[in-house]
PDB file of N, CA and C in Angstrom:
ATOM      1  N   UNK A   1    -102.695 123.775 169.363  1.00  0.00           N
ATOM      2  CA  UNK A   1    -103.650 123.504 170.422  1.00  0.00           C
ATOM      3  C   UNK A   1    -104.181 122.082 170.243  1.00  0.00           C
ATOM      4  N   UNK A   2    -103.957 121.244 171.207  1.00  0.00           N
ATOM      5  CA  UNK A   2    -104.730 119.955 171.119  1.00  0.00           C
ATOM      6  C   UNK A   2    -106.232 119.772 171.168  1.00  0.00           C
ATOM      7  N   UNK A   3    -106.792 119.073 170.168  1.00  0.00           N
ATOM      8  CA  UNK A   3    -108.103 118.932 170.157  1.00  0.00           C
ATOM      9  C   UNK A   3    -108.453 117.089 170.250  1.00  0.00           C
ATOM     10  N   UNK A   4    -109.620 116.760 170.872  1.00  0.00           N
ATOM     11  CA  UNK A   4    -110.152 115.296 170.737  1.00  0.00           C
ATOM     12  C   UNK A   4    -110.630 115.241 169.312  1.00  0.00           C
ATOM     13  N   UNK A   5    -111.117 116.271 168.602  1.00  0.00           N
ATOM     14  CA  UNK A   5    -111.949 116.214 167.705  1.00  0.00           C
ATOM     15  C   UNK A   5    -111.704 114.728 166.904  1.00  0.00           C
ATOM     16  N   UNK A   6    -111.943 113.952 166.330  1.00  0.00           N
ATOM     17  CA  UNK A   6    -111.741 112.987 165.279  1.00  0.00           C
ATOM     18  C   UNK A   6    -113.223 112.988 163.820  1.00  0.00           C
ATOM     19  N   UNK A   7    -113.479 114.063 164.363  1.00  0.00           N
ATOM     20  CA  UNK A   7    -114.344 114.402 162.729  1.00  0.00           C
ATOM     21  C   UNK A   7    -115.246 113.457 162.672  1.00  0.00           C
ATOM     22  N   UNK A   8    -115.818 113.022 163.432  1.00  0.00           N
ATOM     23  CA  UNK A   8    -117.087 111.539 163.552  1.00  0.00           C
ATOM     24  C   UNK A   8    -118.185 113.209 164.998  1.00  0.00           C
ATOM     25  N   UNK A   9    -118.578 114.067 163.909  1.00  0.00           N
ATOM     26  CA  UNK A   9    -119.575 114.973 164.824  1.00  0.00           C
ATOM     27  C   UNK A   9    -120.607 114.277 164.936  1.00  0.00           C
ATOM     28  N   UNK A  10    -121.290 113.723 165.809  1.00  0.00           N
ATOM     29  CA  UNK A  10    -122.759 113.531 166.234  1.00  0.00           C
ATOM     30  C   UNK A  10    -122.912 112.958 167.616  1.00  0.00           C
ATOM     31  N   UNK A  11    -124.069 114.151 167.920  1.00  0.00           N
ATOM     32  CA  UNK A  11    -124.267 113.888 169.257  1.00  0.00           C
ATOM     33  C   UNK A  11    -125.186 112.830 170.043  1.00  0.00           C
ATOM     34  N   UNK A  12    -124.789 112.713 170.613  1.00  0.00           N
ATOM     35  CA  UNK A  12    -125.284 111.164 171.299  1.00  0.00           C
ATOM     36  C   UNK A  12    -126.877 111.827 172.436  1.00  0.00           C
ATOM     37  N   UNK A  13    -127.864 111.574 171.560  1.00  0.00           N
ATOM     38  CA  UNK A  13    -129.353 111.985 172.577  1.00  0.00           C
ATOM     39  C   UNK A  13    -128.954 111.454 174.139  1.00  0.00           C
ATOM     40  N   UNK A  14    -128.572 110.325 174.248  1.00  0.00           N
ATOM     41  CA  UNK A  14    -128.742 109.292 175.419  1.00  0.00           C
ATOM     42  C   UNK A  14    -127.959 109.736 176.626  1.00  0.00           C
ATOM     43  N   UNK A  15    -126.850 110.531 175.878  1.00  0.00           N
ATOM     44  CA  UNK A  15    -125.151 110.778 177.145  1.00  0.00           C
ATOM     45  C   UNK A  15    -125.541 112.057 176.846  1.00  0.00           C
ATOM     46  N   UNK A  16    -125.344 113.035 175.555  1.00  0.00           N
ATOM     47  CA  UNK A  16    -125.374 114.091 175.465  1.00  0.00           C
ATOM     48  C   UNK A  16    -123.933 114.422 175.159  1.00  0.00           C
ATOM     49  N   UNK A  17    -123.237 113.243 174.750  1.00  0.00           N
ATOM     50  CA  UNK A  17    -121.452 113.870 174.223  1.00  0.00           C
ATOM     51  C   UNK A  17    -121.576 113.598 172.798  1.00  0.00           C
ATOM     52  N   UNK A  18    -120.606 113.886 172.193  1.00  0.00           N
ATOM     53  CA  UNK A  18    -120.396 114.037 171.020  1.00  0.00           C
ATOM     54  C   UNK A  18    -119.808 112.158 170.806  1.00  0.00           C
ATOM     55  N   UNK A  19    -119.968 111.622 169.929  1.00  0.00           N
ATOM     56  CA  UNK A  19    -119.968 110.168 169.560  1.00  0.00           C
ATOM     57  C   UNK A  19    -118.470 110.158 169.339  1.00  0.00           C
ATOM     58  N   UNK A  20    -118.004 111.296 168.137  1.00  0.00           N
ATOM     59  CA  UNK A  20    -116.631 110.766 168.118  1.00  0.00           C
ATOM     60  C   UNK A  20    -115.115 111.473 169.365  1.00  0.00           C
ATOM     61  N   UNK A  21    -115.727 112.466 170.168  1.00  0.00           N
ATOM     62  CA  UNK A  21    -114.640 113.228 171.093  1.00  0.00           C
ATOM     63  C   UNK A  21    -114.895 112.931 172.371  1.00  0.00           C
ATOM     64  N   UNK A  22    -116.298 112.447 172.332  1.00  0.00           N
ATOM     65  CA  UNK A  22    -116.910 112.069 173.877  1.00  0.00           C
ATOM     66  C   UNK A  22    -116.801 113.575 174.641  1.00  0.00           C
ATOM     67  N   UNK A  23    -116.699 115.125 173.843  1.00  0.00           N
ATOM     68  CA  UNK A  23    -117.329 116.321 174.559  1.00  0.00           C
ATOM     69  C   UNK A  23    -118.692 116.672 174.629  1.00  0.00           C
ATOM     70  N   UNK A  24    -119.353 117.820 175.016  1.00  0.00           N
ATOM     71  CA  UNK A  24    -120.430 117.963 175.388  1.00  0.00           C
ATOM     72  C   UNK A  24    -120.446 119.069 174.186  1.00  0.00           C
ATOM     73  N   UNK A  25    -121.654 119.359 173.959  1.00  0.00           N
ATOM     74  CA  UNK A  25    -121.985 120.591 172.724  1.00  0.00           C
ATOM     75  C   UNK A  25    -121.353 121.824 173.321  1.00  0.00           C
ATOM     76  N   UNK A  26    -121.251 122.248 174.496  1.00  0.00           N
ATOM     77  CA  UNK A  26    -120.884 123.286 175.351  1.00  0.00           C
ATOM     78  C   UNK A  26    -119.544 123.384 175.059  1.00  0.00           C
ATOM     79  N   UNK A  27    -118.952 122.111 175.400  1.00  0.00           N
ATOM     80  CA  UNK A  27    -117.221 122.052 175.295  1.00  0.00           C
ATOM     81  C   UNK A  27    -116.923 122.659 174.252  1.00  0.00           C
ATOM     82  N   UNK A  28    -117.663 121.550 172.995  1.00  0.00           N
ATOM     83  CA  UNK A  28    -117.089 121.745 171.434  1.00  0.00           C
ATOM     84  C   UNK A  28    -116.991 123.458 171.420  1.00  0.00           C
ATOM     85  N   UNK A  29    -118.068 123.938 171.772  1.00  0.00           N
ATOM     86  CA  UNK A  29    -118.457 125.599 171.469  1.00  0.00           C
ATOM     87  C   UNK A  29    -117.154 126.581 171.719  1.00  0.00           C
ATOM     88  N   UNK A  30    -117.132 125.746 173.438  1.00  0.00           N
ATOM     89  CA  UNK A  30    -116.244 127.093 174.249  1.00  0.00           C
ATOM     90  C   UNK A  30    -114.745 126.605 174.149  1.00  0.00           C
ATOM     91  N   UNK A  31    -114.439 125.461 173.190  1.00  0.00           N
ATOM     92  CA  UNK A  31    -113.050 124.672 173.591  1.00  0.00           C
ATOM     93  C   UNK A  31    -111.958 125.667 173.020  1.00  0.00           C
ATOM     94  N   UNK A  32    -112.167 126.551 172.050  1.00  0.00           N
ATOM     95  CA  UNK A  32    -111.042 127.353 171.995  1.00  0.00           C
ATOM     96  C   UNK A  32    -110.795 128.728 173.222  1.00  0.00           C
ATOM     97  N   UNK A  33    -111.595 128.580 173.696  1.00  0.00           N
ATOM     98  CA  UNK A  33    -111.863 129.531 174.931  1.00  0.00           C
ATOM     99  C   UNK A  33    -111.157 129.168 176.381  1.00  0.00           C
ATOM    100  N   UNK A  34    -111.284 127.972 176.027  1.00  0.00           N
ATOM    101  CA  UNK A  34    -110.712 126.993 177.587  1.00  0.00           C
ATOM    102  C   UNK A  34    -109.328 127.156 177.284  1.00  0.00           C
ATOM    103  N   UNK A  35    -109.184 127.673 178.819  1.00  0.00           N
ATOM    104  CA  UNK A  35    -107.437 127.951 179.431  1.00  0.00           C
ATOM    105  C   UNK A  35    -106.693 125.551 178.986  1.00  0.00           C
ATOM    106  N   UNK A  36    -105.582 126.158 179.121  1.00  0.00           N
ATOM    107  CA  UNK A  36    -104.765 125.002 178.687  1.00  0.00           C
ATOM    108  C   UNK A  36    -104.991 123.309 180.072  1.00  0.00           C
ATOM    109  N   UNK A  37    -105.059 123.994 181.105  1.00  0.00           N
ATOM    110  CA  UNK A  37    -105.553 123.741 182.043  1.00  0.00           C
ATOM    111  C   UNK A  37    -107.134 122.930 182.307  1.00  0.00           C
ATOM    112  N   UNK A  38    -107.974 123.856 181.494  1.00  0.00           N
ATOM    113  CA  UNK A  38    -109.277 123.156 181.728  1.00  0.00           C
ATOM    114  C   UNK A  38    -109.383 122.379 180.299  1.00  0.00           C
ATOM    115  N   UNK A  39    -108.684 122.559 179.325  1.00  0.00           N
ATOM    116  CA  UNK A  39    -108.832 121.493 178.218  1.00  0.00           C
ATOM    117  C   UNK A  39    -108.211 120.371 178.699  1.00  0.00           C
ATOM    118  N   UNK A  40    -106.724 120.139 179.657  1.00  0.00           N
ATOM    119  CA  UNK A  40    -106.635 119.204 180.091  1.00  0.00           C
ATOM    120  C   UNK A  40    -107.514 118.155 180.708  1.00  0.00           C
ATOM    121  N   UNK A  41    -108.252 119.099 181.609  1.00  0.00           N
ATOM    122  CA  UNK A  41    -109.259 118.727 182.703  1.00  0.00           C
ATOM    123  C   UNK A  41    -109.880 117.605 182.107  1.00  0.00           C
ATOM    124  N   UNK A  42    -110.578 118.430 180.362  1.00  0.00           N
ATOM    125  CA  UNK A  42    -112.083 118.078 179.711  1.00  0.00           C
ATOM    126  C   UNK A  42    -111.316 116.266 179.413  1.00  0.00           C
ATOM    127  N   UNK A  43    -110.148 116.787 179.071  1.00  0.00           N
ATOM    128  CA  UNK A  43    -109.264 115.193 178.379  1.00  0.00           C
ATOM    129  C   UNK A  43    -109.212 114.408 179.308  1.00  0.00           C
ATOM    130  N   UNK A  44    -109.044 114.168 179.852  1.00  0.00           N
ATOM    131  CA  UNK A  44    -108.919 113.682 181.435  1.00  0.00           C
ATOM    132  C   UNK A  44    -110.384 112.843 181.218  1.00  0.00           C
ATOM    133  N   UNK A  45    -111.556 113.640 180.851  1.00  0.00           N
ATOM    134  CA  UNK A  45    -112.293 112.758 181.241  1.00  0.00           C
ATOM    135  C   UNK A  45    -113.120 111.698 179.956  1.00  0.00           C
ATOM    136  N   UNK A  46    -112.647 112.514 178.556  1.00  0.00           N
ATOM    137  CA  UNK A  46    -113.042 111.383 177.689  1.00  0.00           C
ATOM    138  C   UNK A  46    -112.902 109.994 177.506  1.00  0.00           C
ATOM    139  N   UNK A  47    -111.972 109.678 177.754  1.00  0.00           N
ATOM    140  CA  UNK A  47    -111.664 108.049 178.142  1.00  0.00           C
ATOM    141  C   UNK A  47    -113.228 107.274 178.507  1.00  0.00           C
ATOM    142  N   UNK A  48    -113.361 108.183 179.846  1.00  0.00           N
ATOM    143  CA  UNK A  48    -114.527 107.289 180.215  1.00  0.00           C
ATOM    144  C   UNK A  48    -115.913 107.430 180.189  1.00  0.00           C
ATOM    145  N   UNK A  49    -116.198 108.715 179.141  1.00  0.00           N
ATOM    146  CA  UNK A  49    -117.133 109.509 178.365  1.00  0.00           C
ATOM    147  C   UNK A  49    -117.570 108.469 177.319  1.00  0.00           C
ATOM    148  N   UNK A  50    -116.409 108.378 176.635  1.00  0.00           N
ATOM    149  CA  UNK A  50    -116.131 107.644 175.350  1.00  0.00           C
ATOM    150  C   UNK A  50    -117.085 105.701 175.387  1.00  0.00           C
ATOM    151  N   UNK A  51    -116.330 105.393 176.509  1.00  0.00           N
ATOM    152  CA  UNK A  51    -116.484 103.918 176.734  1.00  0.00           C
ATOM    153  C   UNK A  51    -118.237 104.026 177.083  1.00  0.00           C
ATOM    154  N   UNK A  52    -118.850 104.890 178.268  1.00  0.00           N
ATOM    155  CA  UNK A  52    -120.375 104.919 178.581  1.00  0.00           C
ATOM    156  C   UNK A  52    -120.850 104.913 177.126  1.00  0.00           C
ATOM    157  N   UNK A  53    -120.692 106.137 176.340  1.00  0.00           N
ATOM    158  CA  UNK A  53    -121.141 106.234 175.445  1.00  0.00           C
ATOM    159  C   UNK A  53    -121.393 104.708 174.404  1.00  0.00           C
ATOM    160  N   UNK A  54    -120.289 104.257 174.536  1.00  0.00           N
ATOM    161  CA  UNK A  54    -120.140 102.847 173.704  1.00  0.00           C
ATOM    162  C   UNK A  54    -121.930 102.052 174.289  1.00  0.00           C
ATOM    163  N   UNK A  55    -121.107 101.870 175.476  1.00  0.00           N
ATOM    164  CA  UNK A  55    -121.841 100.899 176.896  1.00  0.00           C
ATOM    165  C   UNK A  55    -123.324 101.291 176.084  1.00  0.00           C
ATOM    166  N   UNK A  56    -124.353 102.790 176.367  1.00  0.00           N
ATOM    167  CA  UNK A  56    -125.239 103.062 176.059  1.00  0.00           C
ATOM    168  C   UNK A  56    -125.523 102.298 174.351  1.00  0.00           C
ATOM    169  N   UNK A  57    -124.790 102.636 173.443  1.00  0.00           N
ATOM    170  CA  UNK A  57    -125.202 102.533 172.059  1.00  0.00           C
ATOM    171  C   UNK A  57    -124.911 100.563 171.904  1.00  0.00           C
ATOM    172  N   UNK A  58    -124.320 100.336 172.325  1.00  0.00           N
ATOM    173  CA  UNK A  58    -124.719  98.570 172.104  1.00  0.00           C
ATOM    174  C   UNK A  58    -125.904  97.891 173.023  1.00  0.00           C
ATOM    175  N   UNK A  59    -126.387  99.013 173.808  1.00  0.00           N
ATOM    176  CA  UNK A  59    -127.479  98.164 174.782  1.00  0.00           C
ATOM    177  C   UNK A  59    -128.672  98.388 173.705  1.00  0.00           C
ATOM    178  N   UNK A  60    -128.577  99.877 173.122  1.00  0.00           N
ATOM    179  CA  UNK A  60    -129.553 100.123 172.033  1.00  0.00           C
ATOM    180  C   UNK A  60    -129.656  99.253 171.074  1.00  0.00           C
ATOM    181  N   UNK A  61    -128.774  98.743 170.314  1.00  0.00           N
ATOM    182  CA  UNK A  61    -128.485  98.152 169.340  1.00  0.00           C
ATOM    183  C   UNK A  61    -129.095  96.590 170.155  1.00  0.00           C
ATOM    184  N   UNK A  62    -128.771  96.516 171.004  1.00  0.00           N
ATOM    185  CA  UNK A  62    -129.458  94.647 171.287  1.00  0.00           C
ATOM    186  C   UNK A  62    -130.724  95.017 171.726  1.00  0.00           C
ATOM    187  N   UNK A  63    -130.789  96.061 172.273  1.00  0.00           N
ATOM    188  CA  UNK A  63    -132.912  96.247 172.577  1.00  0.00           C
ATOM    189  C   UNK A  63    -133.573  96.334 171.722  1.00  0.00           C
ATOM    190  N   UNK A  64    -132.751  96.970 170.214  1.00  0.00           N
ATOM    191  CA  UNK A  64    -134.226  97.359 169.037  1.00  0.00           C
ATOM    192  C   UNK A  64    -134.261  96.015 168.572  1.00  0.00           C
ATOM    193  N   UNK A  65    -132.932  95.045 168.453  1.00  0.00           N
ATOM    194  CA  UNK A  65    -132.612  93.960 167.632  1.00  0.00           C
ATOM    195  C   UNK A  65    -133.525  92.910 168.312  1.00  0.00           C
ATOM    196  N   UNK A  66    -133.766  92.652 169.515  1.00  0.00           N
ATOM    197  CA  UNK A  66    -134.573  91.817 170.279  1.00  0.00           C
ATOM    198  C   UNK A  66    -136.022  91.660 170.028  1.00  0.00           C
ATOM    199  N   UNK A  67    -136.196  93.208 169.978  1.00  0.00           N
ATOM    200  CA  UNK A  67    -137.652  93.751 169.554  1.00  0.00           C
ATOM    201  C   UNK A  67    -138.117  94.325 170.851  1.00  0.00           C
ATOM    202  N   UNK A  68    -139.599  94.553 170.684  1.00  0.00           N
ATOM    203  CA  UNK A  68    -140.115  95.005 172.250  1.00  0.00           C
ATOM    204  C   UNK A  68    -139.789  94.028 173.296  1.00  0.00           C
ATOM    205  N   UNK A  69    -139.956  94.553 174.930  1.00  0.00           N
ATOM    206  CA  UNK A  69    -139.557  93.494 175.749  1.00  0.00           C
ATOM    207  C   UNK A  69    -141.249  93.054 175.841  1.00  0.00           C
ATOM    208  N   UNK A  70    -141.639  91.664 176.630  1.00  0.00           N
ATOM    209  CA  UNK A  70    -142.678  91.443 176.897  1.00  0.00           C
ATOM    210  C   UNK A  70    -142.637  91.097 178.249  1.00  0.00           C
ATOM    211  N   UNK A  71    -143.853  91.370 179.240  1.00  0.00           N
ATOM    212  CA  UNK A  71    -143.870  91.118 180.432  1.00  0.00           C
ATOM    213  C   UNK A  71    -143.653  89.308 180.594  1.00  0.00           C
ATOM    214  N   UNK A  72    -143.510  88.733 182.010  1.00  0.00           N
ATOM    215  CA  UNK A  72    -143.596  87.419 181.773  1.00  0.00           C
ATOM    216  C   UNK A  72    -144.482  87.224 181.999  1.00  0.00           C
TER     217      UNK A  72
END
C-alpha cells in the first residue's frame, strides 16, 4: 500500500497538515481505511499541500526574525 508518510510527524497549527506528508490528522487516522481510489485522490493533492505549508512556515520564520511589525 502506498503511503506519503516520510517519518518527519508534526502537525502544522497554521495549515493543519502534517509537515512531512502534507495529510490532515483525519487522513493519517483513516488512511488505511481509504479505498485505493481515495488515497489516490488524497496524493493528488499533497504537492500543493506541501508547498502552502512551506509558503506559511518561511513567512513565520521572517515575521519572528524581523521582530514585531510597527505601525508607520
Amino acid at each position: 500500500m502506498q503511503t506519503p508518510c516520510v517519518h518527519v510527524c508534526s502537525l502544522v497549527s497554521a495549515t493543519g497538515f502534517c509537515a512531512g506528508c502534507g495529510r490532515t490528522l483525519q487522513e493519517i487516522g483513516s488512511w488505511m481505511s481509504y479505498s485505493d481510489t481515495e488515497r489516490r485522490r488524497i496524493m493528488a493533492l499533497l504537492p500543493a499541500r506541501l508547498a502552502g505549508a512551506a509558503a506559511v512556515s518561511n513567512h513565520m520564520k521572517t515575521s519572528l526574525a524581523s521582530g514585531p511589525e510597527r505601525p508607520l
